[in-house]
C-alpha atoms as a PDB file:
ATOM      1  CA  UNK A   1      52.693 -71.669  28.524  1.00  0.00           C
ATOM      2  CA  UNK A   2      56.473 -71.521  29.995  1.00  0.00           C
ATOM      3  CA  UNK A   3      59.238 -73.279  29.456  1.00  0.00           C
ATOM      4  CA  UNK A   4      59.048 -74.902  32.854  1.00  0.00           C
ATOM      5  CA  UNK A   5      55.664 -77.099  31.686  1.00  0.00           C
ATOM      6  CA  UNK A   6      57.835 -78.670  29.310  1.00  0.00           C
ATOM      7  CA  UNK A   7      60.794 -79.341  31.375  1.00  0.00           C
ATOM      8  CA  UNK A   8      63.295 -76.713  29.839  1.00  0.00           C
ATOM      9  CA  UNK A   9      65.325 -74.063  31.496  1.00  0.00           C
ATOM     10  CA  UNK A  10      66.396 -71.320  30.083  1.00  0.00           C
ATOM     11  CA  UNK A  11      70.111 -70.819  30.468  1.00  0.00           C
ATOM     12  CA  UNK A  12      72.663 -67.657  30.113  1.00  0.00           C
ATOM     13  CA  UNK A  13      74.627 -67.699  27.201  1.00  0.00           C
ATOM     14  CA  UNK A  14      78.206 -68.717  27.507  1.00  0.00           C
ATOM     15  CA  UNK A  15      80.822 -69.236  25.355  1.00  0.00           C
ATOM     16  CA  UNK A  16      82.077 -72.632  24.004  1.00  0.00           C
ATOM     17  CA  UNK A  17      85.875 -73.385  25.522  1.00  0.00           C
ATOM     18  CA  UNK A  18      87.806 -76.084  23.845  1.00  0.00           C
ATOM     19  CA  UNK A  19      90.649 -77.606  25.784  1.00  0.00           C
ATOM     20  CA  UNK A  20      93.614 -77.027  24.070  1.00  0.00           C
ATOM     21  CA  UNK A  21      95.970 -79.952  22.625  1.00  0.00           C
ATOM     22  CA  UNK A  22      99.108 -80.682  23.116  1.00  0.00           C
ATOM     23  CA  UNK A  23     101.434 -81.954  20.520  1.00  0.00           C
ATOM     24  CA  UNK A  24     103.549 -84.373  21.887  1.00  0.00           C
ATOM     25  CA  UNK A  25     107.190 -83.725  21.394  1.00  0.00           C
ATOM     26  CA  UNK A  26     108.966 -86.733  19.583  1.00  0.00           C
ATOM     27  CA  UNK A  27     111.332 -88.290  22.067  1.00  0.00           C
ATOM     28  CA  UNK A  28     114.886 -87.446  21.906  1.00  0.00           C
ATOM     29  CA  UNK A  29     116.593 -90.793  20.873  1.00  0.00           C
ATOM     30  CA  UNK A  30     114.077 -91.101  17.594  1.00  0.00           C
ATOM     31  CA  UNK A  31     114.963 -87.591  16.675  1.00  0.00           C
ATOM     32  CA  UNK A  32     118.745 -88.212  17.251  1.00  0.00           C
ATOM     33  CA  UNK A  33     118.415 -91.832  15.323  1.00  0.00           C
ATOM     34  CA  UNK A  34     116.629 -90.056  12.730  1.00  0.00           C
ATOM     35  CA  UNK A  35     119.326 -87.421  12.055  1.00  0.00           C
ATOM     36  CA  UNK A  36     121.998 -90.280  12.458  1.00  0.00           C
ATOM     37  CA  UNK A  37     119.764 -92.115   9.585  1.00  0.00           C
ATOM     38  CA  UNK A  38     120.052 -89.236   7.299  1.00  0.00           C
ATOM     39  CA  UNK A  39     123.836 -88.379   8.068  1.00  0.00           C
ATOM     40  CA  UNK A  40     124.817 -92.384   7.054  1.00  0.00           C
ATOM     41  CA  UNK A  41     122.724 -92.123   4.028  1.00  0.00           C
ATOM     42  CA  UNK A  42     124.600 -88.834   2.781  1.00  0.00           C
ATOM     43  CA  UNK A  43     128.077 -90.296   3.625  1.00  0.00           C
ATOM     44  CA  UNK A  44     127.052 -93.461   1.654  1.00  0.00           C
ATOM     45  CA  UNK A  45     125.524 -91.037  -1.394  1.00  0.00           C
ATOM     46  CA  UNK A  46     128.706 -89.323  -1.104  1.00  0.00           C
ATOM     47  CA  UNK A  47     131.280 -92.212  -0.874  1.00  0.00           C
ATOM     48  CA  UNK A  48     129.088 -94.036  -4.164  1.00  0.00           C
ATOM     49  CA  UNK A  49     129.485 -90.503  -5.921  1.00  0.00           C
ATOM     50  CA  UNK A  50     133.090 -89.989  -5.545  1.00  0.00           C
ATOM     51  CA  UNK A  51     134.353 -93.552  -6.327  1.00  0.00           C
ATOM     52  CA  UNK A  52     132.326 -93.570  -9.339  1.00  0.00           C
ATOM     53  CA  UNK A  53     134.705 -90.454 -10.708  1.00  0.00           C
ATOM     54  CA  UNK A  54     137.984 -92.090  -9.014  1.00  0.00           C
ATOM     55  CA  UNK A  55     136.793 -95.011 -11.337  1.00  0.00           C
ATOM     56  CA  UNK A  56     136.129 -93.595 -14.442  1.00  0.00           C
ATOM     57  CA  UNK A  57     139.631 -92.074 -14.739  1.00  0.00           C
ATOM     58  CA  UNK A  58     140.828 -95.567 -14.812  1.00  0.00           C
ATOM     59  CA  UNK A  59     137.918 -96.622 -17.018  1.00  0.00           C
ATOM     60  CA  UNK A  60     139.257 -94.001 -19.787  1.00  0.00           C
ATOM     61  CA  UNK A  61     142.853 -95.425 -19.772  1.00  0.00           C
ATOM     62  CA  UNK A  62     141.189 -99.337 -20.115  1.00  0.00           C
ATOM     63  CA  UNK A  63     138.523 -98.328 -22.754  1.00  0.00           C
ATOM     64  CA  UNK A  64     141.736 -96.354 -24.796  1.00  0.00           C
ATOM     65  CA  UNK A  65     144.066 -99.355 -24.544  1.00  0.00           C
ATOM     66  CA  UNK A  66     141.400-102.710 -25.221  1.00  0.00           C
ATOM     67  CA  UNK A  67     138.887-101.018 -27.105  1.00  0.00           C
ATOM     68  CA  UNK A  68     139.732 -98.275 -29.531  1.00  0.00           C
ATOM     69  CA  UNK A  69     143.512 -99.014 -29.917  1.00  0.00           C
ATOM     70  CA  UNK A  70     142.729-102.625 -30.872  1.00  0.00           C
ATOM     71  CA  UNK A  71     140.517-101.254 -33.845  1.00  0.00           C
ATOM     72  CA  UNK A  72     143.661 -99.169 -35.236  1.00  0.00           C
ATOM     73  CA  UNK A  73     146.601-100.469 -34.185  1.00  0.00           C
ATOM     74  CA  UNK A  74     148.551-104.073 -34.429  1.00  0.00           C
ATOM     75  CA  UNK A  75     148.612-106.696 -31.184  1.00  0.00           C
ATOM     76  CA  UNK A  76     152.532-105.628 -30.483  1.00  0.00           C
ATOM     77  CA  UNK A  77     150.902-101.961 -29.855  1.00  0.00           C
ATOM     78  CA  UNK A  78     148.629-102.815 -27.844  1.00  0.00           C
ATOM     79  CA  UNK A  79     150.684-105.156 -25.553  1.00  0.00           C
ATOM     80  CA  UNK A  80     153.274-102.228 -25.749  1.00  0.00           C
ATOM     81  CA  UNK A  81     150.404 -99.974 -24.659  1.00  0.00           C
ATOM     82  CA  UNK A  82     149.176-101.961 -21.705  1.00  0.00           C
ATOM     83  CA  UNK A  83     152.524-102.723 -20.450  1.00  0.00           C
ATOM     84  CA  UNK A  84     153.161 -99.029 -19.519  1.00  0.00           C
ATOM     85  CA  UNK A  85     149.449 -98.307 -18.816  1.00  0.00           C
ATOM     86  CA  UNK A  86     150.407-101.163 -16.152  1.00  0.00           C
ATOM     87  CA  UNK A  87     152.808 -99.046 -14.524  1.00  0.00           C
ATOM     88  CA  UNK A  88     150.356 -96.579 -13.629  1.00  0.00           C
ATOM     89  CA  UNK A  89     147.095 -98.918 -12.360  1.00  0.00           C
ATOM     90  CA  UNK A  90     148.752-101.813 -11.521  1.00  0.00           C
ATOM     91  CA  UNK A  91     151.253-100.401  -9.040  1.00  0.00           C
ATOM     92  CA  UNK A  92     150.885-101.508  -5.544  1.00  0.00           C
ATOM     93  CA  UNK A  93     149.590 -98.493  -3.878  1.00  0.00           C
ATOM     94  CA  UNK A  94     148.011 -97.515  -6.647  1.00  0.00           C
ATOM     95  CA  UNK A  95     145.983-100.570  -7.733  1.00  0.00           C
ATOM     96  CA  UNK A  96     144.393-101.016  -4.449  1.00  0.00           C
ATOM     97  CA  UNK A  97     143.564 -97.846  -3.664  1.00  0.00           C
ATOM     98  CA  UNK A  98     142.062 -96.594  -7.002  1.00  0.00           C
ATOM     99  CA  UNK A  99     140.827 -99.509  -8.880  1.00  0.00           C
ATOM    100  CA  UNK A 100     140.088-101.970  -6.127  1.00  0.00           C
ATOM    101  CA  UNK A 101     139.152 -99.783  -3.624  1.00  0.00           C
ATOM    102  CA  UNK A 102     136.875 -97.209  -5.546  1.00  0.00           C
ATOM    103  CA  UNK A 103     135.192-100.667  -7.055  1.00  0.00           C
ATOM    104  CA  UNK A 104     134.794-101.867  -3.711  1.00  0.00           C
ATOM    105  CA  UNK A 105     133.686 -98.582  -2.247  1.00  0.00           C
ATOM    106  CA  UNK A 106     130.935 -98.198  -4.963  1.00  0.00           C
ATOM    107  CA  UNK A 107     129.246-101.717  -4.816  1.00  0.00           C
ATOM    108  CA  UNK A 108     129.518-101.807  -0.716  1.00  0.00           C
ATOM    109  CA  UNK A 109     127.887 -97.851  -0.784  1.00  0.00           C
ATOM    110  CA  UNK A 110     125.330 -98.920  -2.896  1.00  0.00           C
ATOM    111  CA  UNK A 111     124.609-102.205  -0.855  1.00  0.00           C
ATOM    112  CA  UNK A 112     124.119-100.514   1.938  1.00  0.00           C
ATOM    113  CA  UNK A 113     122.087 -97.655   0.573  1.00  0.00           C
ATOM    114  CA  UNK A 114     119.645 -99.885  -0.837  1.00  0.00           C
ATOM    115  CA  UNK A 115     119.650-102.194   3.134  1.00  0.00           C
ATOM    116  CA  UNK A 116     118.782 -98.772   4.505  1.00  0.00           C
ATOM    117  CA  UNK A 117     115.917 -97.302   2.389  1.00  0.00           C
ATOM    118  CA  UNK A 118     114.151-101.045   2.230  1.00  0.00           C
ATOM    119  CA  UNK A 119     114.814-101.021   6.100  1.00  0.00           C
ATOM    120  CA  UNK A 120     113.493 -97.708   6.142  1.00  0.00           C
ATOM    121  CA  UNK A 121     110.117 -98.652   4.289  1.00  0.00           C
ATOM    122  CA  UNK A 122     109.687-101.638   5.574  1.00  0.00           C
ATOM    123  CA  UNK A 123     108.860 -99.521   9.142  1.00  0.00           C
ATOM    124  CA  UNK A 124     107.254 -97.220   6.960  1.00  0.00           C
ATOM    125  CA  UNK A 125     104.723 -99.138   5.310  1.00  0.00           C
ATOM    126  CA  UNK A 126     105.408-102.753   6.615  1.00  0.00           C
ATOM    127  CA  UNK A 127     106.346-104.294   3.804  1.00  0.00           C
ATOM    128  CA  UNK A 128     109.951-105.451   2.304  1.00  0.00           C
ATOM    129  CA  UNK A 129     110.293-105.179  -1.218  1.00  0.00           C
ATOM    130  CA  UNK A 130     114.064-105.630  -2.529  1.00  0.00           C
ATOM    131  CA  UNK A 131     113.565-105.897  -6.651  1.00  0.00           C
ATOM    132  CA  UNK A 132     110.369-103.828  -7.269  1.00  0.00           C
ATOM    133  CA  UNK A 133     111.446-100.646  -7.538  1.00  0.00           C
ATOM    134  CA  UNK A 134     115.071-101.392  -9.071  1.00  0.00           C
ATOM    135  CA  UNK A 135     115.260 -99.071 -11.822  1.00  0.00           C
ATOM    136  CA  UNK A 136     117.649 -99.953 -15.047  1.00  0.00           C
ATOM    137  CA  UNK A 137     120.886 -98.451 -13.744  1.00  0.00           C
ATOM    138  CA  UNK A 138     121.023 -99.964 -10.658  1.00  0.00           C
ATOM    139  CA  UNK A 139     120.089-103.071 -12.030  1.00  0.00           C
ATOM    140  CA  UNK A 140     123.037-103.110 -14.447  1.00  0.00           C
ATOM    141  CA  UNK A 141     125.435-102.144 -11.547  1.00  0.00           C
ATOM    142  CA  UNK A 142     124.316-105.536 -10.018  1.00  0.00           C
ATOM    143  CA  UNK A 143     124.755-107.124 -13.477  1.00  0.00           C
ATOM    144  CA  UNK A 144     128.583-105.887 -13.387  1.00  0.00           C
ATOM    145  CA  UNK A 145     129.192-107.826  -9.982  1.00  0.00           C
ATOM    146  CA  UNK A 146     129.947-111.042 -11.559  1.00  0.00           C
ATOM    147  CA  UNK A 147     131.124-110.265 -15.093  1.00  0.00           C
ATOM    148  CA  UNK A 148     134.054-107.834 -13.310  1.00  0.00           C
ATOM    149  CA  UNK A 149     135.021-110.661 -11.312  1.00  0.00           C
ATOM    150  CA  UNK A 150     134.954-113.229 -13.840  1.00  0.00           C
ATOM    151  CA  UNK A 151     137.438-110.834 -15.668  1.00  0.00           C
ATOM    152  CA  UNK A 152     139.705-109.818 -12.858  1.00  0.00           C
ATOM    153  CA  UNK A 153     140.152-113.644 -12.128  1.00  0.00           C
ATOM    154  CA  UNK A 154     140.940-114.507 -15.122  1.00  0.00           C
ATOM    155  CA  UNK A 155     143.401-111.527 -16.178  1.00  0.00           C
ATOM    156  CA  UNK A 156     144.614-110.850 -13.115  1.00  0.00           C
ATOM    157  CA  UNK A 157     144.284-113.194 -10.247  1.00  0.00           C
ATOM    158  CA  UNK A 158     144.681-116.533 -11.672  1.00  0.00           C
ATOM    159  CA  UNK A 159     148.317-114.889 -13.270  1.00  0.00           C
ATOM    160  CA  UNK A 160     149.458-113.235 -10.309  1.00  0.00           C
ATOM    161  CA  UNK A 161     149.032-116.744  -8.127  1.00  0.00           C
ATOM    162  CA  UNK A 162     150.583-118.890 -10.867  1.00  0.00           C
ATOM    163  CA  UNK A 163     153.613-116.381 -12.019  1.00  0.00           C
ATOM    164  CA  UNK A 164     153.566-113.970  -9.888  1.00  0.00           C
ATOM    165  CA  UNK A 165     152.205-111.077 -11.864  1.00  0.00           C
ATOM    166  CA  UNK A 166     150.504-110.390 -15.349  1.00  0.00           C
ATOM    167  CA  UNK A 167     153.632-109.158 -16.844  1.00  0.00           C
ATOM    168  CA  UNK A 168     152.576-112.163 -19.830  1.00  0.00           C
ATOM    169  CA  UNK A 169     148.695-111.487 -19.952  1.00  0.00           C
ATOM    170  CA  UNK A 170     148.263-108.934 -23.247  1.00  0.00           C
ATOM    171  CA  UNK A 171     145.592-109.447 -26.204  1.00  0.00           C
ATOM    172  CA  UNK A 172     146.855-112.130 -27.368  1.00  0.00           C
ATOM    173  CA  UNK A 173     145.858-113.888 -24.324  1.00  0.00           C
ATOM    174  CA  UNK A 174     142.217-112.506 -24.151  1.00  0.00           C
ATOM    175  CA  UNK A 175     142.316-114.271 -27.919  1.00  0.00           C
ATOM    176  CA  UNK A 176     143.580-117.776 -26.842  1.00  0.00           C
ATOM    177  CA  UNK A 177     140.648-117.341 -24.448  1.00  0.00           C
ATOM    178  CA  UNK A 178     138.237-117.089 -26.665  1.00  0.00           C
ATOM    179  CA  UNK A 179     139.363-120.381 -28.096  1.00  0.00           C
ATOM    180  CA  UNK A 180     139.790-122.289 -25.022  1.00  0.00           C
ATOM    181  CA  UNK A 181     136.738-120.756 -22.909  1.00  0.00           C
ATOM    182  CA  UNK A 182     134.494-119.569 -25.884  1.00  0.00           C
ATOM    183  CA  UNK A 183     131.351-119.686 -24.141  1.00  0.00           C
ATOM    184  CA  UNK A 184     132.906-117.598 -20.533  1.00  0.00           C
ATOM    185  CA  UNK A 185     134.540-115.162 -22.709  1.00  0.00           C
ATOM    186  CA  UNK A 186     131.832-114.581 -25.372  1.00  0.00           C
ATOM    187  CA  UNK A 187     129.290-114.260 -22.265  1.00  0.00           C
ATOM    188  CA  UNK A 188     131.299-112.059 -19.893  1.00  0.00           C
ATOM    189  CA  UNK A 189     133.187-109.434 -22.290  1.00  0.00           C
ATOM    190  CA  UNK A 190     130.488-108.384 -24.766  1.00  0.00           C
ATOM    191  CA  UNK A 191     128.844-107.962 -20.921  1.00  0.00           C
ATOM    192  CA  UNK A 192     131.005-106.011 -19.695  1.00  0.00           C
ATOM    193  CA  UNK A 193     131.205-103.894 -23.117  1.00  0.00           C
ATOM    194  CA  UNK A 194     127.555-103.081 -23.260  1.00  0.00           C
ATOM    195  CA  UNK A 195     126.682-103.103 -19.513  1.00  0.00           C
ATOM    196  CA  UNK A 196     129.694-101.203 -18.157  1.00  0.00           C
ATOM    197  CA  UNK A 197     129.416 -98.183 -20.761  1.00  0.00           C
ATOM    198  CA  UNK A 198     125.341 -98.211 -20.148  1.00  0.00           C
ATOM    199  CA  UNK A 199     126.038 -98.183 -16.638  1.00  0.00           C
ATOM    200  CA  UNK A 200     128.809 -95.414 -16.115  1.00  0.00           C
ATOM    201  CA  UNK A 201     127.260 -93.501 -18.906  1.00  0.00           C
ATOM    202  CA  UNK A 202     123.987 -93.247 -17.377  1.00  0.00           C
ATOM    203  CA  UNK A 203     125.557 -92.414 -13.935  1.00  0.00           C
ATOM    204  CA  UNK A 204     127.939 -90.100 -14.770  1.00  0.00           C
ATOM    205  CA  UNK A 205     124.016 -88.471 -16.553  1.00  0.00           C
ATOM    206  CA  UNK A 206     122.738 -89.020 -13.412  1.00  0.00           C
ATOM    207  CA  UNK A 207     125.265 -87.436 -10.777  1.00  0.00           C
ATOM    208  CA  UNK A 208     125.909 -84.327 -12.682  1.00  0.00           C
ATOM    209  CA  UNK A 209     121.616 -83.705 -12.641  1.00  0.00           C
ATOM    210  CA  UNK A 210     121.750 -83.949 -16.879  1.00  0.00           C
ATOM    211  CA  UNK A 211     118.182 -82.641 -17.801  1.00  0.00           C
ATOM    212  CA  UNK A 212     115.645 -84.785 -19.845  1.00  0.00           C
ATOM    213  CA  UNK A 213     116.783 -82.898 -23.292  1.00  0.00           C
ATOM    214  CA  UNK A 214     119.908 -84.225 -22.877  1.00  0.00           C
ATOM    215  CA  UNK A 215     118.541 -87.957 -22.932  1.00  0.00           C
ATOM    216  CA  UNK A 216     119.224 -88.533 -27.162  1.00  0.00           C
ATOM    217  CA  UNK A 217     122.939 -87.318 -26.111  1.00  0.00           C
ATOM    218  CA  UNK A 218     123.177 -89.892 -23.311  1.00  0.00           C
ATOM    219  CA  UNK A 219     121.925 -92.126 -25.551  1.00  0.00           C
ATOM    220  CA  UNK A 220     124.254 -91.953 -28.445  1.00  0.00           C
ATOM    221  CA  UNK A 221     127.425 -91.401 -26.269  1.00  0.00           C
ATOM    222  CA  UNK A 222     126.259 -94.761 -24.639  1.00  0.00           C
ATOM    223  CA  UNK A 223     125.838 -96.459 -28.484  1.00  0.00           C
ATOM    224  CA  UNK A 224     129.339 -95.050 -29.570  1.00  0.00           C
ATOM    225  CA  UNK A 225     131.253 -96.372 -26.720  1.00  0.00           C
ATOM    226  CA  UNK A 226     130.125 -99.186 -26.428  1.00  0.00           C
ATOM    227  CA  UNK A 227     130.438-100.200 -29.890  1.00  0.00           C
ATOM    228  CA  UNK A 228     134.044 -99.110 -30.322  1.00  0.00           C
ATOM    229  CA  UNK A 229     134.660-101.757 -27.542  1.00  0.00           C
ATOM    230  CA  UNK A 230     132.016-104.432 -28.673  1.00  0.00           C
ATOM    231  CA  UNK A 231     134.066-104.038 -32.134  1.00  0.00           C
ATOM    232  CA  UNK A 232     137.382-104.599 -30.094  1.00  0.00           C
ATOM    233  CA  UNK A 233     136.159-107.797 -28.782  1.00  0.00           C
ATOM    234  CA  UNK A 234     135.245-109.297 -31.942  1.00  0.00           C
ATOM    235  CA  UNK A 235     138.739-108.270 -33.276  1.00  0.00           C
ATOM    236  CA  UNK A 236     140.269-109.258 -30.545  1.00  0.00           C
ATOM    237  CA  UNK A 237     138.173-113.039 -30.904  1.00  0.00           C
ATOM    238  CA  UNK A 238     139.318-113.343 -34.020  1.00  0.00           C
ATOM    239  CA  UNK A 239     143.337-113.505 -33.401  1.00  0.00           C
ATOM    240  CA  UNK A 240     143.149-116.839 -31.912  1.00  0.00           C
ATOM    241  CA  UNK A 241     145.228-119.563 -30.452  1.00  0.00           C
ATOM    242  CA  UNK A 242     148.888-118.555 -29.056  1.00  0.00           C
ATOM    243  CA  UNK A 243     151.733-121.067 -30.455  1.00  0.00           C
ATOM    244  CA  UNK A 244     155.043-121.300 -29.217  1.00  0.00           C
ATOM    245  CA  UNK A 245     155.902-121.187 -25.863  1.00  0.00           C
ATOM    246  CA  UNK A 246     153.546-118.304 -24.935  1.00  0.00           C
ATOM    247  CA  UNK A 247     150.422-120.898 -26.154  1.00  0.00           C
ATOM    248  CA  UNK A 248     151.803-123.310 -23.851  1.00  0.00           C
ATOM    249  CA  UNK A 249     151.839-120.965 -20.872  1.00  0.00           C
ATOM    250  CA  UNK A 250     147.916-119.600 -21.520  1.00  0.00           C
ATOM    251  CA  UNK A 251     147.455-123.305 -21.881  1.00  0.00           C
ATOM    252  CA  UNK A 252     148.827-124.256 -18.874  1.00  0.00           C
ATOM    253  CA  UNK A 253     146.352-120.985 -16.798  1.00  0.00           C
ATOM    254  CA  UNK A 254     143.191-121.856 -18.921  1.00  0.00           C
ATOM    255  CA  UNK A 255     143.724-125.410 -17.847  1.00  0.00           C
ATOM    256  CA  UNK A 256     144.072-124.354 -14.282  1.00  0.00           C
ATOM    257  CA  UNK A 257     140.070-122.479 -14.434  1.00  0.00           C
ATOM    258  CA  UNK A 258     138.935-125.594 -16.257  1.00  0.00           C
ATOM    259  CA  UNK A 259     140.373-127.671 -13.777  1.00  0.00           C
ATOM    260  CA  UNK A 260     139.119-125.512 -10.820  1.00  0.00           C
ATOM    261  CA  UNK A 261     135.718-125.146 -12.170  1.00  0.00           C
ATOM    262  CA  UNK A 262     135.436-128.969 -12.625  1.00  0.00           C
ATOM    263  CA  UNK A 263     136.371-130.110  -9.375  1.00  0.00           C
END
């Protein structure tokens, strides 16, 4: 019987030949956007880093002077104390450069960090997700936000639009507060006591790539600072209302953020 009765041929052998495929290239403006992507993101990362150490050198001089001097030392030396730490971060290159600007640097960097990568996934995986993966440091940067501007109002905006300058705002003036806005200042410098050291602590752990061992260290340098200052603020709660004509002048700015908050 052949193969013809069935309705088969028989064929020569030949090999199999698969057409070759061709990657195609990505085109040139994605590439470029993508390397301009990454670029921005390390000038951010960079920008966030350094004003967090510009920062902290002021940080050191504020803890030194509110927090641990108030534990040792009388009012009249600490006044004394921030008057000449004044000359050095509230001078008027100085101030805006270092302590507003590095502030401002670090909280617009990180803004803008955080638009990008939720930008970023959001093309990704089509989805926008803003709070779900924000871990514990970045949440208490956010925390900060308010409870340093509540504070820089008070101590140093409100007296430099009313006199001029804060040549008159010392402790004893963070104590009348505590009498006349007990529920502000009880909420917004215990905050900034816990919060801030948590939150520069961590970061500082964070930037200079501290390993996992070094987590009961972080931990305890975090406790420590923070509870020299929380122990400052209670101190500092308990000296009370100003009399004289000092009283009357803290009177006369408290009245102006009860007045302003009323209206």
């Amino acid at each position: 019987m052949s193969e013809s009765s069935f309705g088969l041929q028989l064929l020569e052998p030949s090999p199999l030949t698969i057409p070759e495929v061709t990657m195609r290239p990505h085109p040139p403006s994605q590439t470029a956007s993508s390397e301009g992507s990454h670029k921005i993101t390390q000038y951010l990362v960079g920008t966030q880093q350094i004003s967090s150490y510009v920062f902290t050198g002021f940080l050191g001089i504020h803890w030194f002077t509110t927090g641990l001097l108030p534990l040792v030392s009388n009012s009249e030396a600490v006044d004394n104390s921030l008057l000449l730490c004044r000359v050095l971060y509230q001078n008027k290159f100085i101030e805006p450069c270092i302590v507003l600007g590095s502030v401002g640097a670090h909280v617009l960097s990180g803004v803008a960090l955080r638009v990008i990568r939720r930008a970023k996934y959001h093309k990704n995986h089509g989805q926008l997700i803003w709070l779900k993966d924000l871990n514990t440091l970045q949440g208490a940067g956010y925390l900060l936000i308010p409870t340093v501007a509540i504070h820089f109002g008070i101590v140093r905006l409100l007296p430099f639009f009313r006199d001029g300058g804060s040549e008159s705002i010392g402790i004893g003036f963070l104590g009348h507060g505590f009498v006349r806005l007990r529920y502000i200042s009880w909420l917004t410098y215990p905050a900034l006591a816990a919060i801030g050291t948590f939150h520069v602590v961590q970061g500082w752990a964070r930037w200079r790539g501290y390993p996992k061992r070094w987590k009961r260290q972080t931990a305890c340098t975090i406790a420590a600072v923070s509870g020299v200052w929380l122990a400052s603020v209670v101190r500092i709660s308990k000296i009370g209302r100003a009399v004289g004509h000092l009283g009357r002048h803290y009177d006369e700015l408290y009245n102006a953020i009860i007045n302003f908050s009323w209206a």
